[in-house]
PDB file of N, CA and C in Angstrom:
ATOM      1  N   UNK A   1      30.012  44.146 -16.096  1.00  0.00           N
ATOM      2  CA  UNK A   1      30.536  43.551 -17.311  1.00  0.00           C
ATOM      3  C   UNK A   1      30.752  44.633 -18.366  1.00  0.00           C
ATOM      4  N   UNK A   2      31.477  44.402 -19.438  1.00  0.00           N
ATOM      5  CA  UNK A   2      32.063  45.302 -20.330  1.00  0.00           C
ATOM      6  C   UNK A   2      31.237  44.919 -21.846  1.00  0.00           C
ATOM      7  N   UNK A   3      30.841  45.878 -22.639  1.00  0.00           N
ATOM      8  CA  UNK A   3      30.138  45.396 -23.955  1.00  0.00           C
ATOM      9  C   UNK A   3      31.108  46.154 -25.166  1.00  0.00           C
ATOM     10  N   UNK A   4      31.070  45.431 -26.416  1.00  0.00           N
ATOM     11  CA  UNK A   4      32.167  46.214 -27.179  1.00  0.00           C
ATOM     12  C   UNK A   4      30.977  46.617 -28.034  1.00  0.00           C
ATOM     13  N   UNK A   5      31.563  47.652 -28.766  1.00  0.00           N
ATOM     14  CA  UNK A   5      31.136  48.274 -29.713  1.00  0.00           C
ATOM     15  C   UNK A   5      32.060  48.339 -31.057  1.00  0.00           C
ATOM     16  N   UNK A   6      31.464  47.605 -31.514  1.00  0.00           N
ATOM     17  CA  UNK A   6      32.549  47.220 -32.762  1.00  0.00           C
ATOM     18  C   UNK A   6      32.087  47.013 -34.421  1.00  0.00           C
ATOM     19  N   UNK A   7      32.931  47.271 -35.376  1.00  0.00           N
ATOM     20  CA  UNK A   7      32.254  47.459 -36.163  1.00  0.00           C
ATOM     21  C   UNK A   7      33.730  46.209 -36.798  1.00  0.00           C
ATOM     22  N   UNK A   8      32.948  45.572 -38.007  1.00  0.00           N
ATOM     23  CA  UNK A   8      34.029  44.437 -38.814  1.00  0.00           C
ATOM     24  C   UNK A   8      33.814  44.812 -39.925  1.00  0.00           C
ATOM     25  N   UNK A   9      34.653  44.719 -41.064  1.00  0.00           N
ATOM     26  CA  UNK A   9      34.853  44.825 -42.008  1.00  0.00           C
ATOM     27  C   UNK A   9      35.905  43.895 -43.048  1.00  0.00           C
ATOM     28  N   UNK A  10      34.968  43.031 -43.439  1.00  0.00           N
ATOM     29  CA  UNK A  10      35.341  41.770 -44.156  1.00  0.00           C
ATOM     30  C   UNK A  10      35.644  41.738 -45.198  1.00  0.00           C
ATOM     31  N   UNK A  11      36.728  41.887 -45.860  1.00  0.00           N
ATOM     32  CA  UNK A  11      37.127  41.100 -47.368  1.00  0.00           C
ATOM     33  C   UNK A  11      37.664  40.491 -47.498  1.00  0.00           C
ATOM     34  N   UNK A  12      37.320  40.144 -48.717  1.00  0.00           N
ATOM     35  CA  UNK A  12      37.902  39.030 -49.544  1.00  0.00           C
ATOM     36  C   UNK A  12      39.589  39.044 -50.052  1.00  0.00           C
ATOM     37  N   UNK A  13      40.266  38.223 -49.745  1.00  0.00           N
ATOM     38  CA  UNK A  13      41.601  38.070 -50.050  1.00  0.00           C
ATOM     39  C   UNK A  13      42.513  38.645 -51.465  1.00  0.00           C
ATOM     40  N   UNK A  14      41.274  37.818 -52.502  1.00  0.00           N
ATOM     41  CA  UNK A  14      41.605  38.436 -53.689  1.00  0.00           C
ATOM     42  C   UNK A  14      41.411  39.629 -54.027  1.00  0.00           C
ATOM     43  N   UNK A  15      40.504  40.431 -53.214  1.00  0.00           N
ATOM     44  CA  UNK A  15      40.548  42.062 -52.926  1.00  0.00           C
ATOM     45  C   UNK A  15      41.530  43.077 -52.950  1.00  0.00           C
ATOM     46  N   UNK A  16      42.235  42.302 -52.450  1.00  0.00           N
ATOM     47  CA  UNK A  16      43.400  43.035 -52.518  1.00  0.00           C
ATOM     48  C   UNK A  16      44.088  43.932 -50.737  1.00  0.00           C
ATOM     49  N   UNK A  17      42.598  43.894 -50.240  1.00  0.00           N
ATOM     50  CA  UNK A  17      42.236  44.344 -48.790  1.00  0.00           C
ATOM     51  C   UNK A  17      42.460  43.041 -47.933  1.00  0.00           C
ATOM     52  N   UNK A  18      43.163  43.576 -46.767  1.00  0.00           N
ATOM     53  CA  UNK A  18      42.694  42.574 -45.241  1.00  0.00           C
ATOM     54  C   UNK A  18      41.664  43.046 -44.572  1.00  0.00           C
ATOM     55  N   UNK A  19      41.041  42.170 -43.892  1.00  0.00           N
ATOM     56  CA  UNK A  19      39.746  42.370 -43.242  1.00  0.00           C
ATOM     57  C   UNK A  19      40.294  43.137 -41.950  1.00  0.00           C
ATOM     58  N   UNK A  20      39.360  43.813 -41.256  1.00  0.00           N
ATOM     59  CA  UNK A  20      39.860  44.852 -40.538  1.00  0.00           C
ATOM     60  C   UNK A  20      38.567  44.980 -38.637  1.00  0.00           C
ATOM     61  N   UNK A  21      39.416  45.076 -37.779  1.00  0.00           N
ATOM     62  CA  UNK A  21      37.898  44.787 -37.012  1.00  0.00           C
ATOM     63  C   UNK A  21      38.453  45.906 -35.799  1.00  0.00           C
ATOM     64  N   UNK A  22      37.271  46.670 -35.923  1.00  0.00           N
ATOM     65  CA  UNK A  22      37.335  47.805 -35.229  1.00  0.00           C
ATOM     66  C   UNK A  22      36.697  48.586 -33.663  1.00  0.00           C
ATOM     67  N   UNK A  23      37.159  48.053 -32.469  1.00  0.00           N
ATOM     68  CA  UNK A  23      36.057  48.497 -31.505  1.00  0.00           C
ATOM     69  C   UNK A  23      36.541  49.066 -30.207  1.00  0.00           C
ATOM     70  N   UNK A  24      35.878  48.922 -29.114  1.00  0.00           N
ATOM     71  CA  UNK A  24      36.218  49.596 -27.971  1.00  0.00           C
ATOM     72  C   UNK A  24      34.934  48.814 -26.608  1.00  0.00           C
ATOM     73  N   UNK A  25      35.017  48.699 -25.724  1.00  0.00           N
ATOM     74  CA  UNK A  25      34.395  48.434 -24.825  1.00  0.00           C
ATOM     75  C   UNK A  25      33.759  49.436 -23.767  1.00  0.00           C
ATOM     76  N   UNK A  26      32.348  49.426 -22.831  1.00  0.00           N
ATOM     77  CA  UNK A  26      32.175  50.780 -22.146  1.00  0.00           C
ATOM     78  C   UNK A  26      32.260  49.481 -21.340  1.00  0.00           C
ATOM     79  N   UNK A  27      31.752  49.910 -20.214  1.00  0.00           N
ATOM     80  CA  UNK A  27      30.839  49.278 -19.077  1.00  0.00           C
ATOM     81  C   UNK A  27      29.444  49.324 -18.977  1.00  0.00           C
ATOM     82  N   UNK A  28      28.898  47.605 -18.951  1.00  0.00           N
ATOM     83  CA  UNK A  28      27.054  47.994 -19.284  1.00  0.00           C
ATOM     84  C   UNK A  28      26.500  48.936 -18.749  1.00  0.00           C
ATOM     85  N   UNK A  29      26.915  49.739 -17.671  1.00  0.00           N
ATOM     86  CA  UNK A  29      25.948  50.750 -17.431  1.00  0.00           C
ATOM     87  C   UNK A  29      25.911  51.773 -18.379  1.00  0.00           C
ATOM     88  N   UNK A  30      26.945  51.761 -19.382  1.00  0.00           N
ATOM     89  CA  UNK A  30      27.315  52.995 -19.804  1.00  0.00           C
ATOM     90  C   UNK A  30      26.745  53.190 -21.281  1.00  0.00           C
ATOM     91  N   UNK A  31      26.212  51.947 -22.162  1.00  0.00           N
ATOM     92  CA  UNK A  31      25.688  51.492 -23.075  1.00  0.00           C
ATOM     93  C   UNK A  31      24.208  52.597 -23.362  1.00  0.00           C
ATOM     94  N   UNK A  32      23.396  52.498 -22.498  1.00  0.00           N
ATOM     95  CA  UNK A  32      22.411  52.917 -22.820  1.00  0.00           C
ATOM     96  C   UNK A  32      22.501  54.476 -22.728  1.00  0.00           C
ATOM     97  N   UNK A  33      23.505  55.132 -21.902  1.00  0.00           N
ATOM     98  CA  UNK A  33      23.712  56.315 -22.009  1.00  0.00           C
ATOM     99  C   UNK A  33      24.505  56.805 -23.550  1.00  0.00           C
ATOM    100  N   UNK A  34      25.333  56.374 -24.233  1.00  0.00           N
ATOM    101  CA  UNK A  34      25.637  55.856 -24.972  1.00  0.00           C
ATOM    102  C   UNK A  34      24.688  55.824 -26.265  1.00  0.00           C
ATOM    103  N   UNK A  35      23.965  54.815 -26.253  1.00  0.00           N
ATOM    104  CA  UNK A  35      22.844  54.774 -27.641  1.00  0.00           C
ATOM    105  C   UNK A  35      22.073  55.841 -27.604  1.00  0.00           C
ATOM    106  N   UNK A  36      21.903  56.287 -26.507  1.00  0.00           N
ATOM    107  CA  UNK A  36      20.872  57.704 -26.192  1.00  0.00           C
ATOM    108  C   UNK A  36      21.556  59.325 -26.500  1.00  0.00           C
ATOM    109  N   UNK A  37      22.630  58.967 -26.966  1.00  0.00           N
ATOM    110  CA  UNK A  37      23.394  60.560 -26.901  1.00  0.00           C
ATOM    111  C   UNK A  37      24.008  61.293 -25.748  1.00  0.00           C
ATOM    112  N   UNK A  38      23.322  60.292 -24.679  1.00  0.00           N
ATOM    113  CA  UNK A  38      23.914  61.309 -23.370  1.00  0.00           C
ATOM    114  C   UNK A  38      25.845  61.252 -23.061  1.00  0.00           C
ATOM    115  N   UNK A  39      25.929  59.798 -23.198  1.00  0.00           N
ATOM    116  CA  UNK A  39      27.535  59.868 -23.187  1.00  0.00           C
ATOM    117  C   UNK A  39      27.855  60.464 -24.495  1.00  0.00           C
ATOM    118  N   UNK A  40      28.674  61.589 -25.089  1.00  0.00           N
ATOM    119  CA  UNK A  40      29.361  61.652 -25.875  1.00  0.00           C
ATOM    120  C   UNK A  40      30.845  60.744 -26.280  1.00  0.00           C
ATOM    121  N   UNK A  41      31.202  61.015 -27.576  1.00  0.00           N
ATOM    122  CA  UNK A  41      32.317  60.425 -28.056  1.00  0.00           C
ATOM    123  C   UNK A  41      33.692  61.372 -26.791  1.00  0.00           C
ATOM    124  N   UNK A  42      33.509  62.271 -26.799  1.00  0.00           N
ATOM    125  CA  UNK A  42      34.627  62.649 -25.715  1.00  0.00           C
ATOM    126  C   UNK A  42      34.060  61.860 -24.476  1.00  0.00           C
ATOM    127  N   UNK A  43      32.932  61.664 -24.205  1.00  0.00           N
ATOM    128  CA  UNK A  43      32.725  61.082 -23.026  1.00  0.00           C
ATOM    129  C   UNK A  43      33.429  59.686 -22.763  1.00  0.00           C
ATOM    130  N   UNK A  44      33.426  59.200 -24.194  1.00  0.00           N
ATOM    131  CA  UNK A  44      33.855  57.868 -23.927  1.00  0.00           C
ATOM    132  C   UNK A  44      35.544  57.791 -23.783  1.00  0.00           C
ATOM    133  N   UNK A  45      36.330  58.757 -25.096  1.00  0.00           N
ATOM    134  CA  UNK A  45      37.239  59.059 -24.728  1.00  0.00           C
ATOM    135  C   UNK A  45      37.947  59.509 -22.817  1.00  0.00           C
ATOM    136  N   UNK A  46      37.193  59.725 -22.355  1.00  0.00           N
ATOM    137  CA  UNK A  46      37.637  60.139 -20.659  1.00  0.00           C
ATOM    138  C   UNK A  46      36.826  58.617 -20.066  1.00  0.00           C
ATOM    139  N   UNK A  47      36.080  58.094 -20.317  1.00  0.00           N
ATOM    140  CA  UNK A  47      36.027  56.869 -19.913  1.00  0.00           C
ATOM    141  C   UNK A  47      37.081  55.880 -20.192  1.00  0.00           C
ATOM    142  N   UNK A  48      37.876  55.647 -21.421  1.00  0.00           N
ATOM    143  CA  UNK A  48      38.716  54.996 -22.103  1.00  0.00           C
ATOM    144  C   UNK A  48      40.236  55.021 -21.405  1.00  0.00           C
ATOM    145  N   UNK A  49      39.940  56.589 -21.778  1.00  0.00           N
ATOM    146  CA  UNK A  49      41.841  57.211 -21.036  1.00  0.00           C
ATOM    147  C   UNK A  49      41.622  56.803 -19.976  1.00  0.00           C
ATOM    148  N   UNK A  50      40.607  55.881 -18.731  1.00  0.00           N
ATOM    149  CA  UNK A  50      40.405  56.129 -17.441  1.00  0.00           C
ATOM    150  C   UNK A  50      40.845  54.633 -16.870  1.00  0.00           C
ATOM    151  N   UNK A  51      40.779  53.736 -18.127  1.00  0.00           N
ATOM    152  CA  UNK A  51      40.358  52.245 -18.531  1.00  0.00           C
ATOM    153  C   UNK A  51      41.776  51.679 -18.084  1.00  0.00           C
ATOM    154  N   UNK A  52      42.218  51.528 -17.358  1.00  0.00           N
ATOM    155  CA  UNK A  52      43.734  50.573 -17.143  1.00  0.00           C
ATOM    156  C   UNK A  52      44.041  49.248 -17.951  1.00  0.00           C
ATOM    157  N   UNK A  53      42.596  48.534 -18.736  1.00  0.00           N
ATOM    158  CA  UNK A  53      42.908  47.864 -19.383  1.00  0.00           C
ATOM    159  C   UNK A  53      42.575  48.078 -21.114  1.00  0.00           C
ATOM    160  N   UNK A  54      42.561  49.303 -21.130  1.00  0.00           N
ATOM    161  CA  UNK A  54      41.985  49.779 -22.934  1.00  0.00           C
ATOM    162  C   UNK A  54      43.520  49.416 -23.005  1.00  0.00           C
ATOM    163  N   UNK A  55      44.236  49.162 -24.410  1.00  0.00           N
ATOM    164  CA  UNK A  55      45.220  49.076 -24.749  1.00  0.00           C
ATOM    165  C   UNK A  55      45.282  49.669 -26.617  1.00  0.00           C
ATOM    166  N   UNK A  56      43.790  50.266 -26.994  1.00  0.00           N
ATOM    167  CA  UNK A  56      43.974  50.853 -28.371  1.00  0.00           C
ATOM    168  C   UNK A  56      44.437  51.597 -28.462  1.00  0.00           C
ATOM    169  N   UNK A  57      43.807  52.141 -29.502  1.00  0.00           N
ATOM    170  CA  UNK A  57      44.097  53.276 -29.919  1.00  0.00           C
ATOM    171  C   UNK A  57      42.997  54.627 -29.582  1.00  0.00           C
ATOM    172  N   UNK A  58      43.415  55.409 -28.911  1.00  0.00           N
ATOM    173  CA  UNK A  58      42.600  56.394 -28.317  1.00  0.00           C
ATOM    174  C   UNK A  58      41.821  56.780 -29.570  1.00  0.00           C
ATOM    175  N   UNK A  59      42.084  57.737 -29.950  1.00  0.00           N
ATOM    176  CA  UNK A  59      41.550  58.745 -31.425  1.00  0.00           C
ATOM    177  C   UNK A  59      40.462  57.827 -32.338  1.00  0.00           C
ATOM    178  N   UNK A  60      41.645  56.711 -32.395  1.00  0.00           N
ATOM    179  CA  UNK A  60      40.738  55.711 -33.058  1.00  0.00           C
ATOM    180  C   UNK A  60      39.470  55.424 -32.891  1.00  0.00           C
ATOM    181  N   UNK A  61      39.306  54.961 -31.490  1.00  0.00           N
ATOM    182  CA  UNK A  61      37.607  54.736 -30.547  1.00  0.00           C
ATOM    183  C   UNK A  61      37.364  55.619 -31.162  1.00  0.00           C
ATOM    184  N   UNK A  62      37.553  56.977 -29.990  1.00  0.00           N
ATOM    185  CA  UNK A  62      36.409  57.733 -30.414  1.00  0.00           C
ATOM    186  C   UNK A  62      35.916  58.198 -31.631  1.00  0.00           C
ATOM    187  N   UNK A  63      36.707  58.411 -32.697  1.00  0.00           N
ATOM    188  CA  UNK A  63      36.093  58.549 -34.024  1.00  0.00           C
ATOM    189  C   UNK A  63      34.798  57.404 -34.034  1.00  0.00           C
ATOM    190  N   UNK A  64      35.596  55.896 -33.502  1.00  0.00           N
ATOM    191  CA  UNK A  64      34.491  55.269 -34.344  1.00  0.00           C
ATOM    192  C   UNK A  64      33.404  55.136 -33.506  1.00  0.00           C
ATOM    193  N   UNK A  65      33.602  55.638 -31.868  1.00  0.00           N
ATOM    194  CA  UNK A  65      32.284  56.249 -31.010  1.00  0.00           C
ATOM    195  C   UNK A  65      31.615  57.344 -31.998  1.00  0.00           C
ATOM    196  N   UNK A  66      31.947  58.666 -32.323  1.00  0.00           N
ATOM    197  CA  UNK A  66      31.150  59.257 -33.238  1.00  0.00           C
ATOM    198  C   UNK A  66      30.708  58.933 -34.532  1.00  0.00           C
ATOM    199  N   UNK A  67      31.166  57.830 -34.989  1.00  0.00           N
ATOM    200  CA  UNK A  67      30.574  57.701 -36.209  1.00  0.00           C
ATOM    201  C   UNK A  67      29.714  56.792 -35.825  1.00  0.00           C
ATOM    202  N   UNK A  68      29.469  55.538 -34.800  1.00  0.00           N
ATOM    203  CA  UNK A  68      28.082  55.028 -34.384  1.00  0.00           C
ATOM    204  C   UNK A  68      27.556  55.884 -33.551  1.00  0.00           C
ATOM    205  N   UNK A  69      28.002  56.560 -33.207  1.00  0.00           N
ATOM    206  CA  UNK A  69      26.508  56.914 -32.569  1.00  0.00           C
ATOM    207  C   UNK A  69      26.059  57.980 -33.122  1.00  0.00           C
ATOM    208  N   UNK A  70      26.854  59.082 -34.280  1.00  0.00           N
ATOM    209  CA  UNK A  70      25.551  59.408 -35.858  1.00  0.00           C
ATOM    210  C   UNK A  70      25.086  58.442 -35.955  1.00  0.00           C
ATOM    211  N   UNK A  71      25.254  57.608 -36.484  1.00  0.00           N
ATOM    212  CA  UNK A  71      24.608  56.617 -36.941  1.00  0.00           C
ATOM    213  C   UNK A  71      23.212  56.292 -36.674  1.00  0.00           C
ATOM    214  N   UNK A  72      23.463  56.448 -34.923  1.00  0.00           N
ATOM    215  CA  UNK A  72      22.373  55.692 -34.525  1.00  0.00           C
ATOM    216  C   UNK A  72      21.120  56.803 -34.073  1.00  0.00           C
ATOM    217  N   UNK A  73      21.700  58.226 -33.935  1.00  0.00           N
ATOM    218  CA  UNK A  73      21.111  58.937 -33.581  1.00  0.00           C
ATOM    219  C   UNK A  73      20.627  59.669 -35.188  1.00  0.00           C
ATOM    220  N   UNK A  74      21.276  59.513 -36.139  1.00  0.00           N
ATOM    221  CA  UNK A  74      20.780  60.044 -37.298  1.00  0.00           C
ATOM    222  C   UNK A  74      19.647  59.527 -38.133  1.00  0.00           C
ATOM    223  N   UNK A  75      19.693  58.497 -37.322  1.00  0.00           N
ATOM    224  CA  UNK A  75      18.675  56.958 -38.117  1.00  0.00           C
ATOM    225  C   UNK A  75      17.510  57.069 -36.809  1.00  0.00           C
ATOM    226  N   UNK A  76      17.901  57.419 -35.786  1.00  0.00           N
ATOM    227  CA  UNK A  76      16.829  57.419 -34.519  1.00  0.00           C
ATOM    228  C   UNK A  76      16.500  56.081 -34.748  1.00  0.00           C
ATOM    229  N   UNK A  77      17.987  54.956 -34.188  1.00  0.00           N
ATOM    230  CA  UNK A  77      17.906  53.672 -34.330  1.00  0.00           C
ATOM    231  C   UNK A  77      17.386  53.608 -32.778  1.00  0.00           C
ATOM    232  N   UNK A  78      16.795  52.895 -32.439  1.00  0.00           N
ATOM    233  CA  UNK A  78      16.415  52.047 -30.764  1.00  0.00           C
ATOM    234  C   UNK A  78      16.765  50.700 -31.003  1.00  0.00           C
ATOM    235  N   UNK A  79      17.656  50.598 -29.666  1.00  0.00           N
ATOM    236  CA  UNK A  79      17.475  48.861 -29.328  1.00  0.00           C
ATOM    237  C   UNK A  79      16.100  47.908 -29.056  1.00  0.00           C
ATOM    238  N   UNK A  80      16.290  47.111 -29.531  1.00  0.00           N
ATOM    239  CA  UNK A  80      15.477  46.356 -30.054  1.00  0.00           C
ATOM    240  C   UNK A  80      15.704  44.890 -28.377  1.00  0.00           C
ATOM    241  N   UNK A  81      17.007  44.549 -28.843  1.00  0.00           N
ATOM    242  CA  UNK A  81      16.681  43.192 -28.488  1.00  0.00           C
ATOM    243  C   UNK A  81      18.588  43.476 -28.104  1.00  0.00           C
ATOM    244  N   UNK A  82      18.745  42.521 -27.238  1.00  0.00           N
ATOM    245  CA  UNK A  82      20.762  42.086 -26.535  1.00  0.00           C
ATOM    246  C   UNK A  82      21.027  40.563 -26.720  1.00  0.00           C
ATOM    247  N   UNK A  83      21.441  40.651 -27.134  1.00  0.00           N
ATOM    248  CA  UNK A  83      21.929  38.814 -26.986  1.00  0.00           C
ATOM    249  C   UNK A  83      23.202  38.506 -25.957  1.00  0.00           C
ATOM    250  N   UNK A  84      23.173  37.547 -25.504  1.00  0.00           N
ATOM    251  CA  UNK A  84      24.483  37.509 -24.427  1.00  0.00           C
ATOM    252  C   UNK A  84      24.845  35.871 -24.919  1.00  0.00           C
ATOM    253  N   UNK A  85      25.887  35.509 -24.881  1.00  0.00           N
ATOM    254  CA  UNK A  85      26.331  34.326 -25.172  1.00  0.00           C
ATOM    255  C   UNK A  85      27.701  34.188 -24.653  1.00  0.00           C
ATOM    256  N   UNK A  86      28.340  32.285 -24.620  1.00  0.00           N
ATOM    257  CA  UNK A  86      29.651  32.205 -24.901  1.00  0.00           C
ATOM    258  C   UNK A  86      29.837  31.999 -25.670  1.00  0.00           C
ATOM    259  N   UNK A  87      31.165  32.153 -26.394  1.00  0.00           N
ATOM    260  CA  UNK A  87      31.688  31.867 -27.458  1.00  0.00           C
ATOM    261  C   UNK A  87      33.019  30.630 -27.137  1.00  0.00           C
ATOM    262  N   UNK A  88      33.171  29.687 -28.100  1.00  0.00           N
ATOM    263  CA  UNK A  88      34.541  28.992 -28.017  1.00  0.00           C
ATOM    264  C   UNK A  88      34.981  29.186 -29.548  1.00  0.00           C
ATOM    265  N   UNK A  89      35.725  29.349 -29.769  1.00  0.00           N
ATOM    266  CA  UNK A  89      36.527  29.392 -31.276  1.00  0.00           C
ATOM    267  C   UNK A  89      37.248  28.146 -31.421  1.00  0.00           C
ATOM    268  N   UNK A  90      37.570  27.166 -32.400  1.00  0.00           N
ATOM    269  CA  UNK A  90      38.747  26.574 -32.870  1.00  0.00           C
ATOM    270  C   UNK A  90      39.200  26.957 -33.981  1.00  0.00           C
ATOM    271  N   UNK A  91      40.771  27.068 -34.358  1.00  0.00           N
ATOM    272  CA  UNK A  91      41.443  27.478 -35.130  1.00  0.00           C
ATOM    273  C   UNK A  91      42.260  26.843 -34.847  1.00  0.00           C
ATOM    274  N   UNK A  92      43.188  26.509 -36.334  1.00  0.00           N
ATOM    275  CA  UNK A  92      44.824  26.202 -36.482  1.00  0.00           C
ATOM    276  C   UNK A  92      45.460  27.025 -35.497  1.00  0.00           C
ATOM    277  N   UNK A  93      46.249  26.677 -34.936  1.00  0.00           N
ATOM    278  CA  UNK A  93      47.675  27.791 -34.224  1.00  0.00           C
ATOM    279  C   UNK A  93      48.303  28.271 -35.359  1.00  0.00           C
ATOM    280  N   UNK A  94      47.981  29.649 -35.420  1.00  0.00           N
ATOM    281  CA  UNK A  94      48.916  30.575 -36.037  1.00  0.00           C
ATOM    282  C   UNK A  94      48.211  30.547 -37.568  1.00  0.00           C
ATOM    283  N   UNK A  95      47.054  29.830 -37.880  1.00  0.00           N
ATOM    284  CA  UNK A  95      46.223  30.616 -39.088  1.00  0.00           C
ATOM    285  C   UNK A  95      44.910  30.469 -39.311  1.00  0.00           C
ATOM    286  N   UNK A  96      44.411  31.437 -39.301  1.00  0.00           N
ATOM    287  CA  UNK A  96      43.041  31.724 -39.112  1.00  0.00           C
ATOM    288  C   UNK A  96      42.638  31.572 -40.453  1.00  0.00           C
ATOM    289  N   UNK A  97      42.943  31.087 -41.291  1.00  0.00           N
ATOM    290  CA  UNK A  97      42.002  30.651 -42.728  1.00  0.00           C
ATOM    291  C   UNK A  97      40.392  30.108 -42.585  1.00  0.00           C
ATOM    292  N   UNK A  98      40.758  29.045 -41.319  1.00  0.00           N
ATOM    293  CA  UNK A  98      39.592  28.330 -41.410  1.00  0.00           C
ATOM    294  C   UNK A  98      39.449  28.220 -39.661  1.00  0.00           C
ATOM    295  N   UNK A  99      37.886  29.054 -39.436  1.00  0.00           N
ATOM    296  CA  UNK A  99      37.424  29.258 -38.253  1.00  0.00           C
ATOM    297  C   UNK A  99      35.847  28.553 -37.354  1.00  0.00           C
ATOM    298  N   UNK A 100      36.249  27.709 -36.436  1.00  0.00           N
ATOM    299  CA  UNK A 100      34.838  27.871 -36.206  1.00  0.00           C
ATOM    300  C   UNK A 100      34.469  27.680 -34.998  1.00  0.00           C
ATOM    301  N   UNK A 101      33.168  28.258 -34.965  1.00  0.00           N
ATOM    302  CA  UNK A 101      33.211  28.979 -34.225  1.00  0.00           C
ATOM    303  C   UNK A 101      31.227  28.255 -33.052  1.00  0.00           C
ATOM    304  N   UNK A 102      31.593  28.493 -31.517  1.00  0.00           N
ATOM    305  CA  UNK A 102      30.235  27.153 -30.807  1.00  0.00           C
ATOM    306  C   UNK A 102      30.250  28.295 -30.043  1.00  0.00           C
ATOM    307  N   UNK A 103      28.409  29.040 -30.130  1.00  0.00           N
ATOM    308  CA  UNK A 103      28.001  30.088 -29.274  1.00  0.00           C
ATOM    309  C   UNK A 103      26.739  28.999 -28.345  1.00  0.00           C
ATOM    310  N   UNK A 104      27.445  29.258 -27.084  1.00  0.00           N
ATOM    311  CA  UNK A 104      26.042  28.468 -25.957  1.00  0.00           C
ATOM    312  C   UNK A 104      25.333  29.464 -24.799  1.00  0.00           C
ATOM    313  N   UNK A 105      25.226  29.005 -24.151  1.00  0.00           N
ATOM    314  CA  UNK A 105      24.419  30.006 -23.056  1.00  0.00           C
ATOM    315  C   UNK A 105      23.528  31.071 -23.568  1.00  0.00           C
ATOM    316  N   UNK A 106      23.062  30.960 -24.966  1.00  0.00           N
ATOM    317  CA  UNK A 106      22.386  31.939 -25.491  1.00  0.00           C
ATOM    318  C   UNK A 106      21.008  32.352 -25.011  1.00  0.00           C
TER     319      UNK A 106
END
């Protein structure tokens, strides 16, 4: 299975900003190598370029691979805890104003 690594960034309308959501997927094995420093951000980059179904933006990931995992290695963050769930969403077709959102199998 595949885990994303993603970071969101939410504002408010009258902000003046759109909300913005930013990530990339490894393969679970690749996660803990990953939080640990051993995969690097180029690492993931040659994992990514390797990916027949990545469709981002290359440069993009990996920046935001190196900026979590400073993060996590600058903070000497450890995992704690994984949650796994489904998700179902309902939404209008064609506007996401108003979302909501039924997590089960938790």
């Amino acid at each position: 299975s595949e885990v994303f690594v993603e970071r969101k960034v939410h504002n408010e309308a009258w902000y003046g900003e759109e909300s913005r959501k930013e990530r990339f997927s490894l393969p679970d094995e690749l996660v803990q190598p990953f939080v640990e420093g051993k995969l690097t951000p180029e690492g993931v980059r040659d994992v990514l370029a390797n990916d027949k179904n990545f469709k981002g933006n290359l440069d993009a990931a990996v920046a935001l691979a190196a900026e979590v995992q400073g993060h996590i290695m600058g903070k000497k963050l450890k995992p704690m805890l994984r949650t796994q769930y489904m998700r179902t969403a309902f939404q209008k077709k064609g506007d996401a104003t108003v979302r909501a959102s039924l997590d089960t199998e938790l």
